[in-house]
PDB file of N, CA and C in Angstrom:
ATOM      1  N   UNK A   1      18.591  70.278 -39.677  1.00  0.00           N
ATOM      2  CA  UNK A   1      17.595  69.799 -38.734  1.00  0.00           C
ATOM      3  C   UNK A   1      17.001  68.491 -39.265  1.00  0.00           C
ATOM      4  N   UNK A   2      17.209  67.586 -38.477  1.00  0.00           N
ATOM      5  CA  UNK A   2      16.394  66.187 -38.763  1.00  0.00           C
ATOM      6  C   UNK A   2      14.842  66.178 -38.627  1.00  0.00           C
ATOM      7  N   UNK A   3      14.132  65.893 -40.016  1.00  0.00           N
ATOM      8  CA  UNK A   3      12.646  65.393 -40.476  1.00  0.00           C
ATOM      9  C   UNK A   3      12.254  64.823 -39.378  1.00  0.00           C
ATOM     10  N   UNK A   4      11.540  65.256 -38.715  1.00  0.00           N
ATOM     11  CA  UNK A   4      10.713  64.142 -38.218  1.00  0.00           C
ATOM     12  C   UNK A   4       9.707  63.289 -38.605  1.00  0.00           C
ATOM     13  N   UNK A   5       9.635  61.989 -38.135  1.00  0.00           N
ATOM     14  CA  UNK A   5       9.237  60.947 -38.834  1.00  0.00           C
ATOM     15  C   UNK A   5       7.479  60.892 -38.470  1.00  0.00           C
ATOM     16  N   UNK A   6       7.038  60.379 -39.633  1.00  0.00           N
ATOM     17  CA  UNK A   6       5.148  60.467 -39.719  1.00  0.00           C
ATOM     18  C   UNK A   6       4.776  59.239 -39.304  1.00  0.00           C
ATOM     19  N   UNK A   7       5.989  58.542 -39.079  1.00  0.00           N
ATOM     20  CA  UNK A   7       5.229  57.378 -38.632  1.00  0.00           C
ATOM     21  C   UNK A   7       4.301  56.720 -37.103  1.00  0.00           C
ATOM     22  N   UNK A   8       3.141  56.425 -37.034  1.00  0.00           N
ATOM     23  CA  UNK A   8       2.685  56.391 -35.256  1.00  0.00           C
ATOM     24  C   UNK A   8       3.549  55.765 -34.622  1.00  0.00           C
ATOM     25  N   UNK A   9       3.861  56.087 -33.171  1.00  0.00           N
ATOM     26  CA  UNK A   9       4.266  54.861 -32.110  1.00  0.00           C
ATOM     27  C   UNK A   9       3.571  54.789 -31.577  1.00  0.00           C
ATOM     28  N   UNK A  10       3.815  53.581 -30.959  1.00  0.00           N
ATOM     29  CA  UNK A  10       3.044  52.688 -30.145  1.00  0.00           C
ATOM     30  C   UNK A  10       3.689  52.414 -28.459  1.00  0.00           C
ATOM     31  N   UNK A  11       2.894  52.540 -27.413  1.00  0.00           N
ATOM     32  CA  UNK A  11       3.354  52.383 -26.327  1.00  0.00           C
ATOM     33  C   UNK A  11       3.413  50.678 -26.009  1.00  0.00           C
ATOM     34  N   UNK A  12       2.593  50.115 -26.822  1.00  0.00           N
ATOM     35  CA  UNK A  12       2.019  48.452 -26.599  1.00  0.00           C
ATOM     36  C   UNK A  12       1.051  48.205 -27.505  1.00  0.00           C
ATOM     37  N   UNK A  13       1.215  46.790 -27.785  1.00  0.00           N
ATOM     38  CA  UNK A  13       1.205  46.363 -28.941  1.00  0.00           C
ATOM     39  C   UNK A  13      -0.715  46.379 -28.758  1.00  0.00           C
ATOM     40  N   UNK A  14      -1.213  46.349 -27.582  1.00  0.00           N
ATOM     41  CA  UNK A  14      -2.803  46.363 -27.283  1.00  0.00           C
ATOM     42  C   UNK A  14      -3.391  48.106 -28.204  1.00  0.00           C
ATOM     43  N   UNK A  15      -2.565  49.139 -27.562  1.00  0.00           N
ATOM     44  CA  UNK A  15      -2.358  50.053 -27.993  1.00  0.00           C
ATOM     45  C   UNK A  15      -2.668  50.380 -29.946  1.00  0.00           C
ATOM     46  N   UNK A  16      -1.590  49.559 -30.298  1.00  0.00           N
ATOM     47  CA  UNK A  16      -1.464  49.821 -31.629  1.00  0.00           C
ATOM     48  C   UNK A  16      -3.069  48.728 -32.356  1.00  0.00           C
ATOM     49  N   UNK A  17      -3.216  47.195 -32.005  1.00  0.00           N
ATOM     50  CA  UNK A  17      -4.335  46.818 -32.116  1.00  0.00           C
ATOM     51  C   UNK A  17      -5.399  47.803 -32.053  1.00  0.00           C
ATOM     52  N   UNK A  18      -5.589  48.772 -30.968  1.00  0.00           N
ATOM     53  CA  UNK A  18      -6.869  49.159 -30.707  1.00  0.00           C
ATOM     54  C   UNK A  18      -7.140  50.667 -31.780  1.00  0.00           C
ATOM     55  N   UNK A  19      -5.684  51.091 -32.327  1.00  0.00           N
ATOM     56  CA  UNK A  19      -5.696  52.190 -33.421  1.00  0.00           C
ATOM     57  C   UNK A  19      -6.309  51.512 -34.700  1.00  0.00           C
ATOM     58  N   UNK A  20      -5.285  50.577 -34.783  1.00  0.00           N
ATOM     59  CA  UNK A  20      -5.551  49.262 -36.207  1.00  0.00           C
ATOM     60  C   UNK A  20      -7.316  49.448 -36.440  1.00  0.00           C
ATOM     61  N   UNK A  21      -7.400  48.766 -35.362  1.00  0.00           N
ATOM     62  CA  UNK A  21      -9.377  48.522 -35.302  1.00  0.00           C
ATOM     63  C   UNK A  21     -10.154  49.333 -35.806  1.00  0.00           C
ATOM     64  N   UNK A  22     -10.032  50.654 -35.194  1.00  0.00           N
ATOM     65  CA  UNK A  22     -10.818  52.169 -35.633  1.00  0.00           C
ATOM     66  C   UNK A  22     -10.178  52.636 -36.754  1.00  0.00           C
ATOM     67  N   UNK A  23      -8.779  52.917 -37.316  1.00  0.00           N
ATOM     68  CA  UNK A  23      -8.252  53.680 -38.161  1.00  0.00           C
ATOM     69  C   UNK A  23      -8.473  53.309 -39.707  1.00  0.00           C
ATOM     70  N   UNK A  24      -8.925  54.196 -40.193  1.00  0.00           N
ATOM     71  CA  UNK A  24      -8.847  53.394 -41.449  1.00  0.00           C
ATOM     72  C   UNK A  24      -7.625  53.876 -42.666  1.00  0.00           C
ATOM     73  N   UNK A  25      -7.132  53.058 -42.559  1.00  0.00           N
ATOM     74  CA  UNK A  25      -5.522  53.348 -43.321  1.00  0.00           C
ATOM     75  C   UNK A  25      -5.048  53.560 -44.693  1.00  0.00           C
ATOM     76  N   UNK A  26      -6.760  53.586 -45.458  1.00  0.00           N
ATOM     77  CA  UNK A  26      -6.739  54.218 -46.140  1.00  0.00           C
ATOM     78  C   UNK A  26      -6.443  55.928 -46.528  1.00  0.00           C
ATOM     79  N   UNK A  27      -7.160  56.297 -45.503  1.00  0.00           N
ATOM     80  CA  UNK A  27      -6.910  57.798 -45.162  1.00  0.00           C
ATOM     81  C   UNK A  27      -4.878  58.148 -44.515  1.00  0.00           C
ATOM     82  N   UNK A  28      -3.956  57.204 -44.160  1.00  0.00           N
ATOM     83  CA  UNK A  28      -2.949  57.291 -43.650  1.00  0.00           C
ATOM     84  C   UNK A  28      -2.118  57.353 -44.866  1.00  0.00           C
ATOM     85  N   UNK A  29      -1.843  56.288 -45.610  1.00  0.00           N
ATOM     86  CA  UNK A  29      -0.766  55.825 -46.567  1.00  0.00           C
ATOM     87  C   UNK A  29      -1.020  55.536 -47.592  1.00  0.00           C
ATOM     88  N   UNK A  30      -0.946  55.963 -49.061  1.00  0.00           N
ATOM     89  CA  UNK A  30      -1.143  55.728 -50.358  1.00  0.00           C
ATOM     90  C   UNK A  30      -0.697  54.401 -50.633  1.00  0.00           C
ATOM     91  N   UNK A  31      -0.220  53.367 -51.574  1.00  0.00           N
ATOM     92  CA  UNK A  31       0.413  52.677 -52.062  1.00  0.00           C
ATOM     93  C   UNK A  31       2.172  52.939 -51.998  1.00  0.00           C
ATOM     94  N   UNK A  32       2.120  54.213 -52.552  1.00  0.00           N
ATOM     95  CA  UNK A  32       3.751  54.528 -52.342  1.00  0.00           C
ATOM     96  C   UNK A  32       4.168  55.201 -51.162  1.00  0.00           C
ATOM     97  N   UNK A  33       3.249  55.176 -50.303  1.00  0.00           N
ATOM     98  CA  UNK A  33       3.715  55.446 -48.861  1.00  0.00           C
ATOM     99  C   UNK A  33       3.623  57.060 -48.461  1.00  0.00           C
ATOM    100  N   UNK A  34       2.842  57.721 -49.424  1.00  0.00           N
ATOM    101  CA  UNK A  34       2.788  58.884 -49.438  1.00  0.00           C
ATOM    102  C   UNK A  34       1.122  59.650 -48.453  1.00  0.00           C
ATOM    103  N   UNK A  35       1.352  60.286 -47.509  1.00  0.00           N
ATOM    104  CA  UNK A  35       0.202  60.781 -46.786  1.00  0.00           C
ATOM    105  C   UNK A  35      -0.932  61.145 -47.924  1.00  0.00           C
ATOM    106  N   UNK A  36      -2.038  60.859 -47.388  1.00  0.00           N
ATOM    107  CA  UNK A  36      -3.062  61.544 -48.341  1.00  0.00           C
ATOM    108  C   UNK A  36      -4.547  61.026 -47.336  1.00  0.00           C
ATOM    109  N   UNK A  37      -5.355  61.345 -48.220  1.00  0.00           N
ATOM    110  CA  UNK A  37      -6.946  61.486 -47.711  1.00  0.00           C
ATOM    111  C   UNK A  37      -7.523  60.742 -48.275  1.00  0.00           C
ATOM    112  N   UNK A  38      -7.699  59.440 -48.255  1.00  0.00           N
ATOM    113  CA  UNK A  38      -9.014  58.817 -49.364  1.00  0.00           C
ATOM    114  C   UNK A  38     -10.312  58.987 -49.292  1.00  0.00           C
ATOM    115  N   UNK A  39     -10.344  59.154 -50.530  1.00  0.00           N
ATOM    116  CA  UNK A  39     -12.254  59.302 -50.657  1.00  0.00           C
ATOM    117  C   UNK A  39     -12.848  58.006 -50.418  1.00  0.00           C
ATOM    118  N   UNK A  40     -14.011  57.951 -49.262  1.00  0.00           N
ATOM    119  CA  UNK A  40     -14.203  56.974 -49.078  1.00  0.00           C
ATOM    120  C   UNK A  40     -15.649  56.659 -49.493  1.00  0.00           C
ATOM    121  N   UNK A  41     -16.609  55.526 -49.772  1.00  0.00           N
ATOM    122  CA  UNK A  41     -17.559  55.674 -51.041  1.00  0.00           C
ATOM    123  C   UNK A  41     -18.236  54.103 -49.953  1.00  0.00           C
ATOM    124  N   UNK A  42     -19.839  54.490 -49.693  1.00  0.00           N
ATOM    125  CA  UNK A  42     -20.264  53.011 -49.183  1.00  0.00           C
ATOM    126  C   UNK A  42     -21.046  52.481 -50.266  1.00  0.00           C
ATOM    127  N   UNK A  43     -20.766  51.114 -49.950  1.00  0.00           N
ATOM    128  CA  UNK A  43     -21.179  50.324 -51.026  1.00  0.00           C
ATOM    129  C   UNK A  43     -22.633  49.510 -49.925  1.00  0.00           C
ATOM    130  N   UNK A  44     -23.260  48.517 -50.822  1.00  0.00           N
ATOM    131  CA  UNK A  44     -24.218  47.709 -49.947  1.00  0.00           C
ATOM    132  C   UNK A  44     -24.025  46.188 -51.027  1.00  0.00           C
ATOM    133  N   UNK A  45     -23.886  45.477 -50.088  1.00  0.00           N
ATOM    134  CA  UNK A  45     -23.293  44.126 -50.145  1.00  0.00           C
ATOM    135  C   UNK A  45     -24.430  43.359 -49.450  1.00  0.00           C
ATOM    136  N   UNK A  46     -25.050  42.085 -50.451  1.00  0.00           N
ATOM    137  CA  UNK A  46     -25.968  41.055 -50.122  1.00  0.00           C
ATOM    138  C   UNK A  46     -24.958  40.301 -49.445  1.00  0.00           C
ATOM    139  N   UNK A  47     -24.742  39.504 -48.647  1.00  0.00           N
ATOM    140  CA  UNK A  47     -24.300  37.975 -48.390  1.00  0.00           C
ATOM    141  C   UNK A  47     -24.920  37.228 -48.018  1.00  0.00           C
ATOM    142  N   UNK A  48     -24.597  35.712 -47.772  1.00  0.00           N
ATOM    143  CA  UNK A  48     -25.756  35.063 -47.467  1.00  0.00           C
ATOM    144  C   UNK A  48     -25.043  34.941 -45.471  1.00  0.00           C
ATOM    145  N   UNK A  49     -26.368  34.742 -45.132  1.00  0.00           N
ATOM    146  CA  UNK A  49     -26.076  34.290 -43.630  1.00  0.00           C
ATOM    147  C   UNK A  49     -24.813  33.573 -43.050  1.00  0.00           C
ATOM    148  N   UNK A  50     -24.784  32.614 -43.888  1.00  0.00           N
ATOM    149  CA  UNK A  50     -23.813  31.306 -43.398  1.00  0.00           C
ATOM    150  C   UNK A  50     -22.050  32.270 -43.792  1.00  0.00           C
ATOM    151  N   UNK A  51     -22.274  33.154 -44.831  1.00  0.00           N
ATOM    152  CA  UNK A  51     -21.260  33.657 -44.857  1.00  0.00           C
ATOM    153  C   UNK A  51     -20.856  35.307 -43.724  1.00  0.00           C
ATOM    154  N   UNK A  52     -21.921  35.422 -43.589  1.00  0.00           N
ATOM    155  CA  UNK A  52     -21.655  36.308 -42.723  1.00  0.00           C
ATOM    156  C   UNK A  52     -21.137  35.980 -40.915  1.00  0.00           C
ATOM    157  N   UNK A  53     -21.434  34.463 -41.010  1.00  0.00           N
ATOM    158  CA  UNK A  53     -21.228  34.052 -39.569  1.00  0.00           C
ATOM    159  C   UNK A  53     -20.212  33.608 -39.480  1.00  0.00           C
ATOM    160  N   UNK A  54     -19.359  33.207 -40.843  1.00  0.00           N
ATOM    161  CA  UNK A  54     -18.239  32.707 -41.176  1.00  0.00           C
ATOM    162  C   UNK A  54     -17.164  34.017 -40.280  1.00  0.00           C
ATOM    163  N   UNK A  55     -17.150  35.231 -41.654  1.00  0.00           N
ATOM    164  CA  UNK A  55     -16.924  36.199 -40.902  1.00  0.00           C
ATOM    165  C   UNK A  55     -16.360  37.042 -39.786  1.00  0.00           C
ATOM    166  N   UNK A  56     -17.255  36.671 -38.790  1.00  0.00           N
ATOM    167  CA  UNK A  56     -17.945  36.761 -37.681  1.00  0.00           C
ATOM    168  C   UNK A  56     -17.093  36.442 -36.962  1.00  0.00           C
ATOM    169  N   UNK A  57     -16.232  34.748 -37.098  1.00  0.00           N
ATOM    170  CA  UNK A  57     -16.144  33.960 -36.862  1.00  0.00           C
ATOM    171  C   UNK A  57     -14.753  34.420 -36.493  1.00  0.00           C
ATOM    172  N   UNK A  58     -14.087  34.711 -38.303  1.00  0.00           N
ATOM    173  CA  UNK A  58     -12.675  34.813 -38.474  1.00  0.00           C
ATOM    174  C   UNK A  58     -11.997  35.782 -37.846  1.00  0.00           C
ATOM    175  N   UNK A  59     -12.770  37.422 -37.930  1.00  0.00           N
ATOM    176  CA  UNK A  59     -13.043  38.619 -37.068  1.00  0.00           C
ATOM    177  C   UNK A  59     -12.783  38.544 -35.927  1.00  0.00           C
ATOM    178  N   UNK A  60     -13.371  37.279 -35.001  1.00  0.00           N
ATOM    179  CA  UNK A  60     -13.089  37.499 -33.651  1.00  0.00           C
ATOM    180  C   UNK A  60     -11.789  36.324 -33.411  1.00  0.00           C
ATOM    181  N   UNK A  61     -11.708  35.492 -34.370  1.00  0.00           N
ATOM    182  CA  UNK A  61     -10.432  35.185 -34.237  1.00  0.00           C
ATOM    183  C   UNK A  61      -8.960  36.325 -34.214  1.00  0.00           C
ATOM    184  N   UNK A  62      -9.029  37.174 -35.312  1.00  0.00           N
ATOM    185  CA  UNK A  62      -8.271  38.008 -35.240  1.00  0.00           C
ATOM    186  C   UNK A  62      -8.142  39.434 -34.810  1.00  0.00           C
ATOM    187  N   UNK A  63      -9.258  39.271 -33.872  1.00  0.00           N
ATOM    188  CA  UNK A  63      -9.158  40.140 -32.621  1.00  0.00           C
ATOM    189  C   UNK A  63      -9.987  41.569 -33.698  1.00  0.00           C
ATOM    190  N   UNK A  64      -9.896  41.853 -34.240  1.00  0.00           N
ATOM    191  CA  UNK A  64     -11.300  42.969 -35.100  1.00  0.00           C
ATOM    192  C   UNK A  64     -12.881  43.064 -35.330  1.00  0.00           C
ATOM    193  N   UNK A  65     -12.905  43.684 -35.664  1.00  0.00           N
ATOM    194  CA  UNK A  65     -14.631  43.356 -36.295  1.00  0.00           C
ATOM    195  C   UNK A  65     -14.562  43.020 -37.389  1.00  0.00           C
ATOM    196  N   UNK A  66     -15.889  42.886 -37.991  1.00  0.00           N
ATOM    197  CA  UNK A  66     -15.955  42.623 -39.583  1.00  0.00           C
ATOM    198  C   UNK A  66     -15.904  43.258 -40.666  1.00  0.00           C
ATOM    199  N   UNK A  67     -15.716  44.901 -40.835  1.00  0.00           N
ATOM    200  CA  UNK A  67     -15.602  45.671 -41.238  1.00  0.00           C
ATOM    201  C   UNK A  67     -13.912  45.612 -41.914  1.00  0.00           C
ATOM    202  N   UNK A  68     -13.401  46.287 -40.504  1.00  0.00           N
ATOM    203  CA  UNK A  68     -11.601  45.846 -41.321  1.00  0.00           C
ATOM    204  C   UNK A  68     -11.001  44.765 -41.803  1.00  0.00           C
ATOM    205  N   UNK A  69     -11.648  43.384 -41.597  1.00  0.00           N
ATOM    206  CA  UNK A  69     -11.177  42.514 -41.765  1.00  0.00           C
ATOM    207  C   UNK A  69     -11.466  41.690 -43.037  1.00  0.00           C
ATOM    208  N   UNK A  70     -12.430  42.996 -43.454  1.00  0.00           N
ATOM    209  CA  UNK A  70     -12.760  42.430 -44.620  1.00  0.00           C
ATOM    210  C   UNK A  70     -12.713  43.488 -46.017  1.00  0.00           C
ATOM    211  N   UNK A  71     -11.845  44.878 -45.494  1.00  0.00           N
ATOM    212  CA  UNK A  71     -11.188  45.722 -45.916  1.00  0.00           C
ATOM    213  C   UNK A  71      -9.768  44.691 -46.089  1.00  0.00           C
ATOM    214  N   UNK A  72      -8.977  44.388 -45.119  1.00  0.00           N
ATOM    215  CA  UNK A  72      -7.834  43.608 -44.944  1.00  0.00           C
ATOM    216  C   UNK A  72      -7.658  42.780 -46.497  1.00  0.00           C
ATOM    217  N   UNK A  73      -8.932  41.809 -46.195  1.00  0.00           N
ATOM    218  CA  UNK A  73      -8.767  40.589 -47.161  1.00  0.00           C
ATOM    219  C   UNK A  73      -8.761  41.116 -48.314  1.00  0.00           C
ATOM    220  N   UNK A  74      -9.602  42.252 -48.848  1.00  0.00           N
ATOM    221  CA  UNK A  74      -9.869  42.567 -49.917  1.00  0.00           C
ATOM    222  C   UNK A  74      -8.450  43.401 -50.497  1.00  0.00           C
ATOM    223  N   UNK A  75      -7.639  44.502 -49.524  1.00  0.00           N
ATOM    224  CA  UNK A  75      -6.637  44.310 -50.014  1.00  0.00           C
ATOM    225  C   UNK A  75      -5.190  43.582 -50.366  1.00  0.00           C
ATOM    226  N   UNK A  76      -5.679  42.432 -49.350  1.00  0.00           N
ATOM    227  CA  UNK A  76      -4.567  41.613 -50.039  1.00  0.00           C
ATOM    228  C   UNK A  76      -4.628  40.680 -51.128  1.00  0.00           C
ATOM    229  N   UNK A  77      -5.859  40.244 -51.793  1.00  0.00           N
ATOM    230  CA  UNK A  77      -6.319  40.067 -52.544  1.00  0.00           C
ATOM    231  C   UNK A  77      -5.753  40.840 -53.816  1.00  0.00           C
ATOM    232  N   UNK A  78      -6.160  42.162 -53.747  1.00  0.00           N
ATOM    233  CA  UNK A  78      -6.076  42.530 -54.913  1.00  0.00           C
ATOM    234  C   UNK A  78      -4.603  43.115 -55.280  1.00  0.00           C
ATOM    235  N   UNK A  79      -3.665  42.826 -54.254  1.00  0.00           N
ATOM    236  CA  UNK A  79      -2.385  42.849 -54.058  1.00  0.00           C
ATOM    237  C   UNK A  79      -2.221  41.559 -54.578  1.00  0.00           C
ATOM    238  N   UNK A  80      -2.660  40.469 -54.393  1.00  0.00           N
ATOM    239  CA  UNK A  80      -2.138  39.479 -55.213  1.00  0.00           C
ATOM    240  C   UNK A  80      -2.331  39.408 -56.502  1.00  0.00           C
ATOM    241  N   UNK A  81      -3.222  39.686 -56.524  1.00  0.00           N
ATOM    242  CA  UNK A  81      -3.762  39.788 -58.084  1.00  0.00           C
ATOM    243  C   UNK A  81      -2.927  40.606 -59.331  1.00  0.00           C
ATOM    244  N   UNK A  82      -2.414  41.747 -58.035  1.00  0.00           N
ATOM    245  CA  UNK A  82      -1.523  42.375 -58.885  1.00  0.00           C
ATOM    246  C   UNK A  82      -0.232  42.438 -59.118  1.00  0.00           C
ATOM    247  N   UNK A  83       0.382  41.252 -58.414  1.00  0.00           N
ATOM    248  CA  UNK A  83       1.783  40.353 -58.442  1.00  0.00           C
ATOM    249  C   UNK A  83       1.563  39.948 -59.631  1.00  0.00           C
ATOM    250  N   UNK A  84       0.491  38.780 -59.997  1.00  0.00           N
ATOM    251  CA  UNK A  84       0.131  37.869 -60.697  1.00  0.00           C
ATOM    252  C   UNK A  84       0.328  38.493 -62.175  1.00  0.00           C
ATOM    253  N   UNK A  85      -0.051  40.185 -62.164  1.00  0.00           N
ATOM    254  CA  UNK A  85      -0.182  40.145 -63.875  1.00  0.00           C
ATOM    255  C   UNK A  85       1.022  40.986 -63.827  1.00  0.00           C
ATOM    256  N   UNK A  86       1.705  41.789 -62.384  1.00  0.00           N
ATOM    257  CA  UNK A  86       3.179  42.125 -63.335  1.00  0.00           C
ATOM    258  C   UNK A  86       4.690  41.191 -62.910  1.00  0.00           C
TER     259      UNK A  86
END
């Protein structure tokens, strides 16, 4: 019997955007692609204004809020970071 696959579909690509937005994909996929649950932990973050409108800015450029999009950056960031030292 063939596995069936864990991966979501999508009927349209508006569709999959509007999962993206709400889902947090931490809770979906580990690093090695393995299902799991992350513990998730709030932090409180000063910024200054001008950076928050920045933001704001980039967010509605790429169709999200400011929340994931700054989940996003932060992991690709530290995905680079971790090219860099192996």
């Amino acid at each position: 019997m063939k596995k069936k696959s864990s991966l979501k579909q999508f009927d349209s690509e508006q569709k999959m955007d509007d999962y993206l937005e709400q889902a947090d994909l931490g809770n979906e996929f580990g690093r090695q692609g393995k299902l799991h649950k992350a513990k998730m932990r709030k932090i409180n973050l000063d910024l200054p204004e001008w950076l928050l409108l920045q933001l704001d800015i980039e967010a509605s450029r790429a169709g999200v809020s400011r929340q994931p999009l700054i989940k996003l950056w932060l992991i690709q960031k530290l995905d680079e970071e971790h090219k860099k030292r192996t």
